[in-house]
Protein backbone atom coordinates (compact mmCIF):
# COMPACT_ATOMS: atom_id res chain seq x y z
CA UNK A 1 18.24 -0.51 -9.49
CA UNK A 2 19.81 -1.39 -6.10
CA UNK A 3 19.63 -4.05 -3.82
CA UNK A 4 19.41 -4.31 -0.50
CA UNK A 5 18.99 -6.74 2.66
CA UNK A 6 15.28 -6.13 4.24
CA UNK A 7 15.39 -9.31 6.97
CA UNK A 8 16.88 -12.39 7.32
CA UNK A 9 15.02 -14.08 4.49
CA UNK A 10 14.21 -11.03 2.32
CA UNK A 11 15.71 -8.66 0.00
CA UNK A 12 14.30 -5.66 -1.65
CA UNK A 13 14.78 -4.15 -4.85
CA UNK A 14 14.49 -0.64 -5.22
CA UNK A 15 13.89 1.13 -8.98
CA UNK A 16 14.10 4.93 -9.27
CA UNK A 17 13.10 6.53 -6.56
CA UNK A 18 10.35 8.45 -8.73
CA UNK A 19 6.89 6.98 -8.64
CA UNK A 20 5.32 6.55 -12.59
CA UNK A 21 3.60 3.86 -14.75
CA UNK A 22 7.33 3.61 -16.02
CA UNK A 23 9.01 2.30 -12.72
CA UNK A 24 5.49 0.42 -12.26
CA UNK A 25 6.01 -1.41 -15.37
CA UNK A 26 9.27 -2.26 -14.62
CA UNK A 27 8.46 -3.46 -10.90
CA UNK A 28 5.56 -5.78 -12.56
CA UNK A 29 8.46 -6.91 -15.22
CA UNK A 30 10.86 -8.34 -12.26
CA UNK A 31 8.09 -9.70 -10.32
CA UNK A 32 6.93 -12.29 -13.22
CA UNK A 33 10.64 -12.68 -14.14
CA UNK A 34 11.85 -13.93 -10.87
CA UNK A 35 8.02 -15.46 -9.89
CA UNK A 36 8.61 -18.98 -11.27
CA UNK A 37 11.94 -19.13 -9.87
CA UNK A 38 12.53 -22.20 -7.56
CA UNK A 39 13.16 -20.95 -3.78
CA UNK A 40 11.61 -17.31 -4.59
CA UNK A 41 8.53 -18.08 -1.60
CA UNK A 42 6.62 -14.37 -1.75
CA UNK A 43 7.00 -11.43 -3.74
CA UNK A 44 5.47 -7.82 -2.55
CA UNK A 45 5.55 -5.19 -4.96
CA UNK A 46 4.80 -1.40 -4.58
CA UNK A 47 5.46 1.71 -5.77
CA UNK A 48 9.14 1.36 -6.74
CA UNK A 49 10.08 -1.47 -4.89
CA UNK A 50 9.95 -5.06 -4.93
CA UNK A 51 10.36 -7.37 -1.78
CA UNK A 52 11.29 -10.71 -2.33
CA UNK A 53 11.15 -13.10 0.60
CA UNK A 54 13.10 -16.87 0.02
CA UNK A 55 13.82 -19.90 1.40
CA UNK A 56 17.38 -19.68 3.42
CA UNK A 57 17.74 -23.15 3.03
CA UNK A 58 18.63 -22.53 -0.57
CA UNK A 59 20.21 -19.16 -0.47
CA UNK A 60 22.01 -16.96 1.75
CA UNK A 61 22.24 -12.98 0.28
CA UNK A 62 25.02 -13.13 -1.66
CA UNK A 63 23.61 -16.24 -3.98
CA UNK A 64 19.80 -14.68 -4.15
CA UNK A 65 21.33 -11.32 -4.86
CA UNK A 66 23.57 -12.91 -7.62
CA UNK A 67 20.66 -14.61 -9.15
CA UNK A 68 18.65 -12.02 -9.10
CA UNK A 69 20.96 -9.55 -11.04
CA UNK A 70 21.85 -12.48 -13.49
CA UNK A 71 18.22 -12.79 -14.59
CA UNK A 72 17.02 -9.37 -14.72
CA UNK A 73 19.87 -8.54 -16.75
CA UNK A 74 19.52 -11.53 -18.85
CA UNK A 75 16.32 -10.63 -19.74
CA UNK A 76 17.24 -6.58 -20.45
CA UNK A 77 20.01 -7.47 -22.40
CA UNK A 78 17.33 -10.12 -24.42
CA UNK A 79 14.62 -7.67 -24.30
CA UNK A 80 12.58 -10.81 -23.73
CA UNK A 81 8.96 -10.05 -24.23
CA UNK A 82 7.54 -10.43 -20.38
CA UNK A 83 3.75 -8.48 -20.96
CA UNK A 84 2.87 -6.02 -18.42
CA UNK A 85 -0.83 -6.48 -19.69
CA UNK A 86 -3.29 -5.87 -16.91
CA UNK A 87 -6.99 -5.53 -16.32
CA UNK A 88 -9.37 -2.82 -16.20
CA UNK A 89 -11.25 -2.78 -13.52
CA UNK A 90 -14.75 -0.75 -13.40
CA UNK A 91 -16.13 0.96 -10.41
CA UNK A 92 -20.06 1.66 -10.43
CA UNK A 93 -19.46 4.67 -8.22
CA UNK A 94 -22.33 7.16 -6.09
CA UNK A 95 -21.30 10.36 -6.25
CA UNK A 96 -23.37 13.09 -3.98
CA UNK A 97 -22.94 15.16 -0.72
CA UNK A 98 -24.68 12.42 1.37
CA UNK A 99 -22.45 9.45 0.36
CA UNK A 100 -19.72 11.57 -0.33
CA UNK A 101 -19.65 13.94 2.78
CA UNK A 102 -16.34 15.79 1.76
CA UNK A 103 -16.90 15.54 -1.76
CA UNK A 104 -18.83 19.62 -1.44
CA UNK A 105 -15.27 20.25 0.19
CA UNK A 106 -13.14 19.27 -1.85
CA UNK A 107 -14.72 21.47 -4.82
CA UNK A 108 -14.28 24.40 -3.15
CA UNK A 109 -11.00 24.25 -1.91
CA UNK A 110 -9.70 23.15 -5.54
CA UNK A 111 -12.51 26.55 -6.59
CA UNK A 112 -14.38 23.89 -8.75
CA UNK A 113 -18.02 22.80 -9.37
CA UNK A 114 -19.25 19.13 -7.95
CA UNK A 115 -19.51 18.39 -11.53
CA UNK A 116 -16.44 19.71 -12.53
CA UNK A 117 -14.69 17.19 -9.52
CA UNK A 118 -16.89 13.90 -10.44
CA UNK A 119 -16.40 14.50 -14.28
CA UNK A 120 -12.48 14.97 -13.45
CA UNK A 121 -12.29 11.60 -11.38
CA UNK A 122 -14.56 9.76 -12.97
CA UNK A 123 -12.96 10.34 -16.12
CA UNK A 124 -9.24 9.37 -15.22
CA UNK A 125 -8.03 5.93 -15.66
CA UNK A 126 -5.94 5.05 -12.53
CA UNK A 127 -3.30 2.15 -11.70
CA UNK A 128 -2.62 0.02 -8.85
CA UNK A 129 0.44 1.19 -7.45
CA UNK A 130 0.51 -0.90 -4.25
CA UNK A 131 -1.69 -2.68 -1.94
CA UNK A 132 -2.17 -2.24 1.98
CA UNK A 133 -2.81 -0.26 5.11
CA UNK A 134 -5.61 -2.75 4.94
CA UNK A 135 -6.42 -6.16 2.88
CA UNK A 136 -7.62 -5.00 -0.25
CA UNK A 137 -7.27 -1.46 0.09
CA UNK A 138 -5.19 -0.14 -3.31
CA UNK A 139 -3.81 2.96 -3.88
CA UNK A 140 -4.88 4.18 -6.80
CA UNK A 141 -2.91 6.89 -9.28
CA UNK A 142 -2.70 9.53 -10.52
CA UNK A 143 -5.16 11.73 -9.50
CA UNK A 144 -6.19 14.98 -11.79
CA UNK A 145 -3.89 17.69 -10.29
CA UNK A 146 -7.27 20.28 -10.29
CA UNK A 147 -8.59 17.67 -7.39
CA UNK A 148 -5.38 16.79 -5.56
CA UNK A 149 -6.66 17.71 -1.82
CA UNK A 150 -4.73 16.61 1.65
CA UNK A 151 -5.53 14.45 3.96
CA UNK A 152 -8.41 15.55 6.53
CA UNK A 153 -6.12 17.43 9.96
CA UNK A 154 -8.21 14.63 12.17
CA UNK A 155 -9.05 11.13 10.97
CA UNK A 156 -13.07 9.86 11.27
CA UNK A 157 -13.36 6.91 13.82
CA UNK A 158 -15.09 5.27 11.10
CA UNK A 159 -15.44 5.46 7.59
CA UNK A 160 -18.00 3.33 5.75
CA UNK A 161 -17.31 -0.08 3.84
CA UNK A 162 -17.54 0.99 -0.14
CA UNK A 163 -16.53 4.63 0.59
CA UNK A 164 -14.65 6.39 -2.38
CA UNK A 165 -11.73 8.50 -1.41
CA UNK A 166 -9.04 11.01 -2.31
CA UNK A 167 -6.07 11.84 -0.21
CA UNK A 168 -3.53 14.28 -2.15
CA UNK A 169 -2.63 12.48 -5.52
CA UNK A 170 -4.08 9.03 -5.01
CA UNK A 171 -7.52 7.41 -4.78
CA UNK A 172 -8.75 4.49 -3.05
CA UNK A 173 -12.17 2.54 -1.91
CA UNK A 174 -12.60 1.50 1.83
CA UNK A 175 -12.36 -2.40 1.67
CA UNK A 176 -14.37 -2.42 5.21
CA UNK A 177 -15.09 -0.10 7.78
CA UNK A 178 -12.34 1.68 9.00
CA UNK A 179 -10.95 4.84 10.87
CA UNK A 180 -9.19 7.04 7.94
CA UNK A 181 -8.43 10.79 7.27
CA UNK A 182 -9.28 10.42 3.18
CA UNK A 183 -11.86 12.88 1.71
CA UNK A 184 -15.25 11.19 0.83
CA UNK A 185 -16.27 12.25 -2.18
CA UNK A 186 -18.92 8.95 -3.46
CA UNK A 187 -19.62 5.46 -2.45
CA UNK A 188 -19.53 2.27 -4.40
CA UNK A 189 -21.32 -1.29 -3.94
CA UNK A 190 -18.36 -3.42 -5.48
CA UNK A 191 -17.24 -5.91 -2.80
CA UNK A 192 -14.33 -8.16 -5.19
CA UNK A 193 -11.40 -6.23 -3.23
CA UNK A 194 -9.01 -9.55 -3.46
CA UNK A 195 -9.28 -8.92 -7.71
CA UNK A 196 -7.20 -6.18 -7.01
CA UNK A 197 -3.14 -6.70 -8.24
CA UNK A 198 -0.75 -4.19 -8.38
CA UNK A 199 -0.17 -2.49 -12.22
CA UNK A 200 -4.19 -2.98 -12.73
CA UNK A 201 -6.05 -0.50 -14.12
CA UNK A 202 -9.60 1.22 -12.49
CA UNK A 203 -11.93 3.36 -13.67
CA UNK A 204 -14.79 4.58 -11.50
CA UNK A 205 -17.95 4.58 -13.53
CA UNK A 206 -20.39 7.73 -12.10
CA UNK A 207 -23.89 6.19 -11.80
CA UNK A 208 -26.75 8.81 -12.32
């Protein structure tokens, strides 16, 4: 774990630099640990990272990085029981070649059935490993290695609200309409995008 200075009023903590529901876990661990804390104004976490923007009235870097090490090693050396408990999340999900326009693509480049690819990522329970590009857009992970596929060489102008994509080992739905270079493979009707929190878990659920 190291620290480092991201702006004027931020810091950033960076894990290993390996992305796994172990580092997750321990990003979601120091973001309720130093949540409550008095002067701590936002916290971003990602992949392996944690940003952690505060008031400057309170602290300058060298106090906020002291109290941050003093309570996440507090609480290691404790082995204080902070739950990384999530939700699960269900996706009705549309999967076919008209909803999904890459999704007759990306079987044959991985030489696999349609079935074979829905069963594969329908079947996979994924975690929220960090939220953006767009509000409510999360990438989702890990996706089966028989269906990890690249991006597209050109992005679409526009991709359709509710579309379910792949782009090499993560998964995500399009929170609105959007330009993006992911592979369609299905298209879902849920609309609660702000429910999504980093370390939850989704499952898409293939509707027949």
């Amino acid at each position: 774990m190291t620290l480092e200075i991201s702006s004027v009023d931020s810091i950033i903590i960076y894990f290993e630099a390996s992305i796994s529901p172990k580092i997750l876990n321990q990003v979601q661990r120091a973001y309720k640990l130093l949540k409550p804390i008095e002067g701590i104004i936002d916290l971003t976490p990602s992949y392996n990272s944690l940003l952690i923007e505060y008031d400057i009235m309170l602290y300058d870097y060298q106090t906020i990085q002291k109290k941050i090490k003093e309570i996440l090693t507090q609480h290691s050396k404790t082995q204080s029981n902070i739950s990384n408990e999530n939700k699960l999340i269900k996706i009705p999900t549309h999967y076919n070649t008209i909803l999904g326009i890459d999704l007759e693509r990306v079987a044959k480049i991985n030489n696999l059935s349609i079935d074979e690819v829905i069963e594969l990522h329908s079947q996979t329970i994924y975690r929220v490993y960090a939220i953006g590009f767009m509000v409510g857009f999360a990438y989702l992970a890990t996706v089966p290695q028989q269906i990890i596929t690249s991006r597209l060489a050109t992005p679409r102008a526009k991709v359709p609200k509710g579309s379910v994509a792949i782009a090499e080992y993560q998964t995500a739905i399009y929170p609105q309409d959007s330009a993006g270079g992911w592979n369609i493979i299905g298209h879902t009707e849920f609309d609660d995008f702000e429910s999504f929190e980093v370390g939850d878990s989704v499952q898409f659920m293939r509707l027949r």
